[in-house]
C-alpha atoms as a PDB file:
ATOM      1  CA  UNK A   1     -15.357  10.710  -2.631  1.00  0.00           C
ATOM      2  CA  UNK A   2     -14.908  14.890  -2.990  1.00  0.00           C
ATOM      3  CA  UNK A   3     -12.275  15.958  -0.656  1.00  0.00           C
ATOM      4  CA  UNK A   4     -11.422  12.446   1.039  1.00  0.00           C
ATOM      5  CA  UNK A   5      -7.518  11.755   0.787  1.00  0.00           C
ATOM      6  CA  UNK A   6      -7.615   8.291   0.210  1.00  0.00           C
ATOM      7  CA  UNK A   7      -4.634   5.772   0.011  1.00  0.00           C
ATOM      8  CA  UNK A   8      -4.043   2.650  -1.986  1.00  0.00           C
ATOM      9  CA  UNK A   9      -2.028   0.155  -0.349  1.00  0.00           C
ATOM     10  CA  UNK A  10      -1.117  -3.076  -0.474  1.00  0.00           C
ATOM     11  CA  UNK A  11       2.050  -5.523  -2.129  1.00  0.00           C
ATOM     12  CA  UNK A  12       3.792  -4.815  -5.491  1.00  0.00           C
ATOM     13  CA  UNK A  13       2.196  -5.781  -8.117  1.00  0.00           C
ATOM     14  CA  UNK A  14      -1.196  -5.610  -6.833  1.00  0.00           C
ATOM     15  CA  UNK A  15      -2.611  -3.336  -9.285  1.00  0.00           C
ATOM     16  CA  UNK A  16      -1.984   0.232  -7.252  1.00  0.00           C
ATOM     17  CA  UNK A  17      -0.217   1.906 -10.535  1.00  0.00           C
ATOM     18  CA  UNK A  18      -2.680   0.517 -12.785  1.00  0.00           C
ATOM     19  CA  UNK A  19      -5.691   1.553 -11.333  1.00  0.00           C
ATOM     20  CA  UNK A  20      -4.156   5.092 -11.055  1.00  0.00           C
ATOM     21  CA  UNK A  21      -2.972   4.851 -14.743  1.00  0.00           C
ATOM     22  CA  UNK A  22      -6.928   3.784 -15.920  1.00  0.00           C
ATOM     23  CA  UNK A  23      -8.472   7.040 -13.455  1.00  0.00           C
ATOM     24  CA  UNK A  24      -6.103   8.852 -15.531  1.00  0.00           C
ATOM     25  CA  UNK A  25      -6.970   7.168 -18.904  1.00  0.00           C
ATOM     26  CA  UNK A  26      -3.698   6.734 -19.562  1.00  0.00           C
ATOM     27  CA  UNK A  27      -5.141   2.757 -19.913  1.00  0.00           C
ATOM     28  CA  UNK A  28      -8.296   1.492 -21.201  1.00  0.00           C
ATOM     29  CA  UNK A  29     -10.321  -0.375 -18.145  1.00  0.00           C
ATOM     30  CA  UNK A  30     -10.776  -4.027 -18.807  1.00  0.00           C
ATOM     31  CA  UNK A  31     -13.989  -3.554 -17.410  1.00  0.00           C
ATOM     32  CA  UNK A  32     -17.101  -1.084 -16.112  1.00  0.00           C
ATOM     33  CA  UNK A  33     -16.708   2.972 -16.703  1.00  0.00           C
ATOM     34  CA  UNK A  34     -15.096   5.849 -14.506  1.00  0.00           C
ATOM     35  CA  UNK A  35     -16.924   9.472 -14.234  1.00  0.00           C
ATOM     36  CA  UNK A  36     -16.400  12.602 -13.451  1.00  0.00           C
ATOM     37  CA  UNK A  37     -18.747  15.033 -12.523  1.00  0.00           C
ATOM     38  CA  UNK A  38     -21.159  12.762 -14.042  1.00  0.00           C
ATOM     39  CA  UNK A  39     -19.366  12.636 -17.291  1.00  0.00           C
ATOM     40  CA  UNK A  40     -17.656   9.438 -18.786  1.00  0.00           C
ATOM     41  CA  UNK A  41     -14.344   9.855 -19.045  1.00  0.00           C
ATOM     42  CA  UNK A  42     -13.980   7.911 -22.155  1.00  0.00           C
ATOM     43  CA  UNK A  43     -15.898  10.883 -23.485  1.00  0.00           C
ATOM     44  CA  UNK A  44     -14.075  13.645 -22.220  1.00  0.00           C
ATOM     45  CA  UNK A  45     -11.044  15.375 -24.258  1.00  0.00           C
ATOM     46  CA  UNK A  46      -7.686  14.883 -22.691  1.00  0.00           C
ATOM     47  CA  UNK A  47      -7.608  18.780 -21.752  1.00  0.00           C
ATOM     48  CA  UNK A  48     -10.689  18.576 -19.947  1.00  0.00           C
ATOM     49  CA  UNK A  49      -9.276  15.689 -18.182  1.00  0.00           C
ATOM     50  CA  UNK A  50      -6.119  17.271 -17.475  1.00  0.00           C
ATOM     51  CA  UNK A  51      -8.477  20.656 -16.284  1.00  0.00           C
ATOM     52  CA  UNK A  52     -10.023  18.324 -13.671  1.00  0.00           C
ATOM     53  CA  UNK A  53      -6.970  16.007 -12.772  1.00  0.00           C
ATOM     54  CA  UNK A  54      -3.222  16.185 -11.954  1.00  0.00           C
ATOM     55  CA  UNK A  55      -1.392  12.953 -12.316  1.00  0.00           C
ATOM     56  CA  UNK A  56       1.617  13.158  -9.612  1.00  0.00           C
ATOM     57  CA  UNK A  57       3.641  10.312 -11.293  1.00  0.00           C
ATOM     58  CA  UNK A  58       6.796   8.846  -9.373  1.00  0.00           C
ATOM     59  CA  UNK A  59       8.945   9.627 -11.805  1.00  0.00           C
ATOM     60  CA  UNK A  60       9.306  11.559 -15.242  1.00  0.00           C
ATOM     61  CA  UNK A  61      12.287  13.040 -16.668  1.00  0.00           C
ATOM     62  CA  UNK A  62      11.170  15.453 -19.615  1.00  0.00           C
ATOM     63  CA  UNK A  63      12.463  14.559 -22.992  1.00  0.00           C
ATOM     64  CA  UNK A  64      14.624  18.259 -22.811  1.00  0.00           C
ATOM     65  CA  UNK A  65      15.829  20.569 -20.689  1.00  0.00           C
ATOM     66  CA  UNK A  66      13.667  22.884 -19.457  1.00  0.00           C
ATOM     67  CA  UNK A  67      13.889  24.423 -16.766  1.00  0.00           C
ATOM     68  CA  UNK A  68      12.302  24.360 -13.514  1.00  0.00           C
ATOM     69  CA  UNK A  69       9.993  27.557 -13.642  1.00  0.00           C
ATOM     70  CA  UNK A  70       9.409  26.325 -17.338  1.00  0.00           C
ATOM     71  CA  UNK A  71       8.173  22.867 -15.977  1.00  0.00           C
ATOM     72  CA  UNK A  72       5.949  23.554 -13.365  1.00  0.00           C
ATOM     73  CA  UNK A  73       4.318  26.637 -15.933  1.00  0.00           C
ATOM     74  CA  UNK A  74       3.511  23.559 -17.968  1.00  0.00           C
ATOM     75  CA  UNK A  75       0.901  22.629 -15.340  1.00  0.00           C
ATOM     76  CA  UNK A  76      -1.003  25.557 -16.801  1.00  0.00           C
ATOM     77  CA  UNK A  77      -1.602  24.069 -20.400  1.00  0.00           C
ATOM     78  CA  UNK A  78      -4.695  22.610 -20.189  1.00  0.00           C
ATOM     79  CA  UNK A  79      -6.202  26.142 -19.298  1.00  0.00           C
ATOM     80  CA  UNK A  80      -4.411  28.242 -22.105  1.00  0.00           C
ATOM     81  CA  UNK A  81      -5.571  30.170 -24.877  1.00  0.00           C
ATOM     82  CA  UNK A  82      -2.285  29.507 -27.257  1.00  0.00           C
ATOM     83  CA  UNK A  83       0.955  28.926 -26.951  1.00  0.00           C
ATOM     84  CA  UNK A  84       2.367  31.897 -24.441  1.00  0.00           C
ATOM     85  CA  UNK A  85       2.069  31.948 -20.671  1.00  0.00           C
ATOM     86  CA  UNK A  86      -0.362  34.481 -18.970  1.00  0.00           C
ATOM     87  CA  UNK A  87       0.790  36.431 -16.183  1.00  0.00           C
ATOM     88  CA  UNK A  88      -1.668  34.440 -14.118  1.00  0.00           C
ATOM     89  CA  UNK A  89       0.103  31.707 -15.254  1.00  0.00           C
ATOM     90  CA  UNK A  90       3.512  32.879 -13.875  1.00  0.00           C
ATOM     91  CA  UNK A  91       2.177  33.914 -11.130  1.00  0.00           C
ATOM     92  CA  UNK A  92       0.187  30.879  -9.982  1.00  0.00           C
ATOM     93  CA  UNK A  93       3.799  28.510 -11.147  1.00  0.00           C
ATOM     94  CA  UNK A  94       6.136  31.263  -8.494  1.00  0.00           C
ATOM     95  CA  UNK A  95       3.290  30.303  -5.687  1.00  0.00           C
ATOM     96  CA  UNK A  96       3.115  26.826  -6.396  1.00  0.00           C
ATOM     97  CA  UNK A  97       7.303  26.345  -6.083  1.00  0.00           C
ATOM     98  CA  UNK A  98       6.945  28.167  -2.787  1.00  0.00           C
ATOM     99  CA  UNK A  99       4.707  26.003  -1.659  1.00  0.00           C
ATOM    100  CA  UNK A 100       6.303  22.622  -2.593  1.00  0.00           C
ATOM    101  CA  UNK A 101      10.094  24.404  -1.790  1.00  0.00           C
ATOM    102  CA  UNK A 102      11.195  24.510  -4.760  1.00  0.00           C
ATOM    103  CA  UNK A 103      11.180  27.760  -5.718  1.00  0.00           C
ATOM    104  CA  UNK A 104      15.229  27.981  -5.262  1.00  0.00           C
ATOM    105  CA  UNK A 105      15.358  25.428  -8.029  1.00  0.00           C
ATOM    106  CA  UNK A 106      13.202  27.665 -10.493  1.00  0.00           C
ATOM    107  CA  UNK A 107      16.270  28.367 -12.827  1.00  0.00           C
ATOM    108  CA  UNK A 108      17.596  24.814 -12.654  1.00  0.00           C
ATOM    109  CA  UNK A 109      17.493  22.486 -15.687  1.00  0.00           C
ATOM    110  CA  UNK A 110      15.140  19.526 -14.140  1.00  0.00           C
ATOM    111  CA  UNK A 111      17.191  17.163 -15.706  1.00  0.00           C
ATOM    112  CA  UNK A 112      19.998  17.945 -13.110  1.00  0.00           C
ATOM    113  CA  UNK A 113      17.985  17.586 -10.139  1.00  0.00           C
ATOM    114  CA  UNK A 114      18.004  14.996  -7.897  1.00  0.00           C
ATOM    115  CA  UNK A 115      15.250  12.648  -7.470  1.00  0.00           C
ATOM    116  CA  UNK A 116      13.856  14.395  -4.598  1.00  0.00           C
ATOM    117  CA  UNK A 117      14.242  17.857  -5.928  1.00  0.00           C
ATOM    118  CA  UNK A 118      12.305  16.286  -9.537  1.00  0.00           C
ATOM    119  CA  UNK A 119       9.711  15.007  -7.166  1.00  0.00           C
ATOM    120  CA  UNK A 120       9.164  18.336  -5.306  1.00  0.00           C
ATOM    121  CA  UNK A 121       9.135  19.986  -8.727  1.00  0.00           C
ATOM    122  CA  UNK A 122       6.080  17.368  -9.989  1.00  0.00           C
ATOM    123  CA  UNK A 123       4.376  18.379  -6.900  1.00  0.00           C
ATOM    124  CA  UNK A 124       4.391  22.286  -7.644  1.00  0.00           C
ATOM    125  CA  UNK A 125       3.656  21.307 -10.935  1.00  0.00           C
ATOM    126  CA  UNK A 126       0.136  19.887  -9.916  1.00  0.00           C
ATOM    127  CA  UNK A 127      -0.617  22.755  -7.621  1.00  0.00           C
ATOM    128  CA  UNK A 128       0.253  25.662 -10.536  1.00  0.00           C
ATOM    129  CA  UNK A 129      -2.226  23.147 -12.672  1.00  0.00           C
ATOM    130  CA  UNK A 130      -5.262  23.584  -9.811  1.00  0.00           C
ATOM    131  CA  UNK A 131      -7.385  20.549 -10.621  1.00  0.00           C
ATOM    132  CA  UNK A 132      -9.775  19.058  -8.179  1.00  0.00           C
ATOM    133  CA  UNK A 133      -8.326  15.631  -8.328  1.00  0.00           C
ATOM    134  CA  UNK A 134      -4.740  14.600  -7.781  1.00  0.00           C
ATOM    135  CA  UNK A 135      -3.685  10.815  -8.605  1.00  0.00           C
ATOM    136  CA  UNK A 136      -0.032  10.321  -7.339  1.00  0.00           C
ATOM    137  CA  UNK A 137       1.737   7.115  -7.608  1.00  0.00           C
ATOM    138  CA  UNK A 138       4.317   6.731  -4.294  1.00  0.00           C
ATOM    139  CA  UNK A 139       4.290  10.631  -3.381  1.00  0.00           C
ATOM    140  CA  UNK A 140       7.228  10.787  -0.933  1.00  0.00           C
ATOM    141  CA  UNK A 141       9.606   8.323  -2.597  1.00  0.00           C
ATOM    142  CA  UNK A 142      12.978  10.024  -3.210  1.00  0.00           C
ATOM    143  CA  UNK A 143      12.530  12.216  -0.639  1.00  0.00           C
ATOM    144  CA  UNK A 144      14.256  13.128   2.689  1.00  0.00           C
ATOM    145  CA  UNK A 145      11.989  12.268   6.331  1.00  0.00           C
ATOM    146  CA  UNK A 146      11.563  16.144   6.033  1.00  0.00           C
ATOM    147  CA  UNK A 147      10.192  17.027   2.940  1.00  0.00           C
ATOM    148  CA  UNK A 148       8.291  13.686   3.071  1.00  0.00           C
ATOM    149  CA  UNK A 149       6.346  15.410   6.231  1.00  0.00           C
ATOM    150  CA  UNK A 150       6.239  18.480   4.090  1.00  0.00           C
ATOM    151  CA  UNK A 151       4.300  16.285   1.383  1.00  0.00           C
ATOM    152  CA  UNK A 152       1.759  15.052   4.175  1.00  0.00           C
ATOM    153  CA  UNK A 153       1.135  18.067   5.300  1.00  0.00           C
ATOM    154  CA  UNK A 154       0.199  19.217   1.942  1.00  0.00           C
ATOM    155  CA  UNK A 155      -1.890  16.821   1.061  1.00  0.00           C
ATOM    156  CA  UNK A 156      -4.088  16.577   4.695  1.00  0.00           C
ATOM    157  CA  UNK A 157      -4.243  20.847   3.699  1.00  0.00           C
ATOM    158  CA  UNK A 158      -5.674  20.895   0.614  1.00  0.00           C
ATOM    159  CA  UNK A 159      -9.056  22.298   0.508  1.00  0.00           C
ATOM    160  CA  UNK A 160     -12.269  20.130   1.289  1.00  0.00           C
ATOM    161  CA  UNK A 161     -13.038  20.166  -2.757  1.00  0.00           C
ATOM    162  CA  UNK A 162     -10.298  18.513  -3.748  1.00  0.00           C
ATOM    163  CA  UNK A 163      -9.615  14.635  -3.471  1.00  0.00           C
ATOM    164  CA  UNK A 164      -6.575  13.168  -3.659  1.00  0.00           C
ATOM    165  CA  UNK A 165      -5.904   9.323  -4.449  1.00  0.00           C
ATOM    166  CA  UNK A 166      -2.120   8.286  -3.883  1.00  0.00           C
ATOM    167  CA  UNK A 167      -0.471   5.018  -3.871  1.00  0.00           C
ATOM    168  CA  UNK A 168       1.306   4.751  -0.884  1.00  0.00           C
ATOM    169  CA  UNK A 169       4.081   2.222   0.276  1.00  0.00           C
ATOM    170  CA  UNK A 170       4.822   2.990   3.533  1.00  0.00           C
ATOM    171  CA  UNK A 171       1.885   1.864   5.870  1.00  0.00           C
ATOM    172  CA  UNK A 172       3.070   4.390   8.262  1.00  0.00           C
ATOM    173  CA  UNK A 173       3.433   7.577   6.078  1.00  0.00           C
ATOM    174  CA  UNK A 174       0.093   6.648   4.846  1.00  0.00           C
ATOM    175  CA  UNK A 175      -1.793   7.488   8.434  1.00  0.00           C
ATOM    176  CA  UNK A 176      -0.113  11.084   7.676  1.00  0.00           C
ATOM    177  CA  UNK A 177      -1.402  11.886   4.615  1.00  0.00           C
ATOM    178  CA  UNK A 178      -4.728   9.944   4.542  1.00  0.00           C
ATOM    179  CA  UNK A 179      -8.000   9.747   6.011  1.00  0.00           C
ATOM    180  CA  UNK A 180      -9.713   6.473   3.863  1.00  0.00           C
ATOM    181  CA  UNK A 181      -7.613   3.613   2.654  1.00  0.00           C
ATOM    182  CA  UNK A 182      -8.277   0.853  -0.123  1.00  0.00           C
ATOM    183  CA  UNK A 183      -6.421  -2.178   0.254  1.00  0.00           C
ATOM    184  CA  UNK A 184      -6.064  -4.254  -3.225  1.00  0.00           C
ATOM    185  CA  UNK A 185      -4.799  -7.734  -3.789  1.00  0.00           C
ATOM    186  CA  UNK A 186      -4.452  -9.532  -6.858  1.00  0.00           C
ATOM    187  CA  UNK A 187      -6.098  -6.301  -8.595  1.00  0.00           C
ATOM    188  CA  UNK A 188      -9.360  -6.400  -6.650  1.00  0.00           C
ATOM    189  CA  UNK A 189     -10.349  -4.633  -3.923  1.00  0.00           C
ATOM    190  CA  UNK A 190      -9.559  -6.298  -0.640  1.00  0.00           C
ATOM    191  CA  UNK A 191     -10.729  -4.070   2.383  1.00  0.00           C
ATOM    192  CA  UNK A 192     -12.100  -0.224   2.001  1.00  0.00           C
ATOM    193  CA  UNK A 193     -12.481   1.763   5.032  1.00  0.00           C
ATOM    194  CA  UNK A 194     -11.372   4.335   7.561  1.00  0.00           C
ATOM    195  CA  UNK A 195      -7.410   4.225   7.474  1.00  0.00           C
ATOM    196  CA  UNK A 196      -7.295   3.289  11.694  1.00  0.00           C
ATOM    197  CA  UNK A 197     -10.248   0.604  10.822  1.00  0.00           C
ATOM    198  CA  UNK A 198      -7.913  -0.821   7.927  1.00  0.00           C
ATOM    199  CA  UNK A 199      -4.573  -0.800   9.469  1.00  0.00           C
ATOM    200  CA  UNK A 200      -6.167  -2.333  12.912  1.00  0.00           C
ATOM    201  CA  UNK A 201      -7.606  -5.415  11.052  1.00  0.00           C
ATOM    202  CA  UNK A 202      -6.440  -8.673   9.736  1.00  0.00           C
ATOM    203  CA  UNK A 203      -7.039  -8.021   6.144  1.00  0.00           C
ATOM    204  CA  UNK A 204      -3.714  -6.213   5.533  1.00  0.00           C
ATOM    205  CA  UNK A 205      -1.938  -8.984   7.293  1.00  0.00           C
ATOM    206  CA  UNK A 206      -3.640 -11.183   5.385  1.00  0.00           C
ATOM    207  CA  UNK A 207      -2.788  -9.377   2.072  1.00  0.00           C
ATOM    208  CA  UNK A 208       0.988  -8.529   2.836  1.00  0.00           C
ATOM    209  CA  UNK A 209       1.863 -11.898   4.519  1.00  0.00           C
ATOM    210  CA  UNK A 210       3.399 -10.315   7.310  1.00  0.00           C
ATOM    211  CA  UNK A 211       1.997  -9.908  11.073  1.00  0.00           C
ATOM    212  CA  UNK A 212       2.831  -6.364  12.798  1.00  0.00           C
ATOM    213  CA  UNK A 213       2.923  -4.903  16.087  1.00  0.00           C
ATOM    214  CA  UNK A 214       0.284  -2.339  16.472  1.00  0.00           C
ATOM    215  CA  UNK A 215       0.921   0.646  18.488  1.00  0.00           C
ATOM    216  CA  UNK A 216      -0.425   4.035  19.100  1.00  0.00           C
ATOM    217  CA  UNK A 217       1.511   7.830  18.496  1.00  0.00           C
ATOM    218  CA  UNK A 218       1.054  10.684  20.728  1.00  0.00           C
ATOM    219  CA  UNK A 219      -0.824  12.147  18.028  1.00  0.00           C
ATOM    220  CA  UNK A 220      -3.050   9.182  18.044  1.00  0.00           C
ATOM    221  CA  UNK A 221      -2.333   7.447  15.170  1.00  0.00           C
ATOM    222  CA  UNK A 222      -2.035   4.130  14.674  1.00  0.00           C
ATOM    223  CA  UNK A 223       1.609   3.074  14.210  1.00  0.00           C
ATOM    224  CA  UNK A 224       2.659  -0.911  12.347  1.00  0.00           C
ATOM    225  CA  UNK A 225       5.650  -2.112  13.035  1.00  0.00           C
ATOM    226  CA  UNK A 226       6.302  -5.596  11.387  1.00  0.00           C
ATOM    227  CA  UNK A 227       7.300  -8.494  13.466  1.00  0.00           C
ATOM    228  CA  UNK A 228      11.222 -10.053  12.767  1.00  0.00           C
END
């Protein structure tokens, strides 16, 4: 599983937030044990979860207004000595808004931003952070065709140490960002595979109900378009 970018797909209410919510133990799983690194994660303290994982959520508006810069330096936390920011720290939060193009915003309150600027903002948050794993839950919603690329692009670069597991709507923005896709229905797992293998068989018709045209990009890439 290191370094694969992996998608979950497959209808609302299938389980896709759950099972990101439980790899985050932000829920207890009903069943069966997650590790890390060979640890349990029911034994591991939330900071040395949060050292090893960044949880891209969909949405989150903080509780007060801080501001962007002051946001994304939260990232760092889990690596902190007390309560002030490093320089390291500042530094690594002013590379990771450049990289998620945000770093315009950095003097913004976040609660003034618009969805797609707060999701941008989330995103350089979990770069500043620098954990191996990222969980995000529907990384482009909110956001424009352009910065939605942007996101894809970021994700396919990240190095070949890190994994990232994102629930992903869109069958088609999925083939951008990922290279393995798991396909739950009715919370179990329905198909697991190659992302071209998955979105080329009947399984995901099966599981969405819906029968697509398949056709292929320039780039190569398998492209679904349902039929009417």
């Amino acid at each position: 599983m290191s370094g694969e970018r992996i998608a979950l797909l497959g209808p609302n209410g299938c389980g896709k937030s759950t099972l990101l919510k439980t790899l985050a133990r932000l829920i207890k799983p009903i069943t069966g044990s997650i590790e890390i690194e060979g640890l349990k994660l029911t034994s591991m303290s939330f900071a040395d979860i949060a050292r090893r994982i960044a949880v891209i959520p969909q949405e989150e508006i903080p509780p007060f207004g801080f501001t962007v810069r002051e946001f994304v330096t939260m990232g760092r936390l889990p690596f902190g000595n007390g309560i002030w920011d490093s320089r390291d720290d500042a530094r690594m939060a002013e590379a990771a808004m450049q990289v998620a193009e945000c770093d315009h915003l950095a003097d913004r309150n976040v609660m003034d931003l618009s969805g797609g600027e707060r999701q941008r903002t989330l995103l350089a948050r979990a770069i500043a952070q620098g954990s191996k794993i990222w969980l995000m839950d529907e990384p482009t919603a909110h956001l424009d065709v352009a910065h939605q690329l942007q996101v894809a692009r970021l994700v396919k670069g990240r190095s070949s140490e890190e994994t990232v597991v994102a629930a992903i709507h869109d069958l088609n923005q999925a083939t951008l960002m990922a290279d393995r896709a798991i396909v739950i229905h009715e919370g179990k797992i329905a198909v697991d595979g190659p992302i071209e293998e998955v979105l080329r068989g009947p399984e995901i018709e099966d599981v969405f109900q819906v029968r697509f045209d398949r056709m292929k990009a320039p780039s190569g890439r398998t492209i679904l378009a349902p039929r009417a």
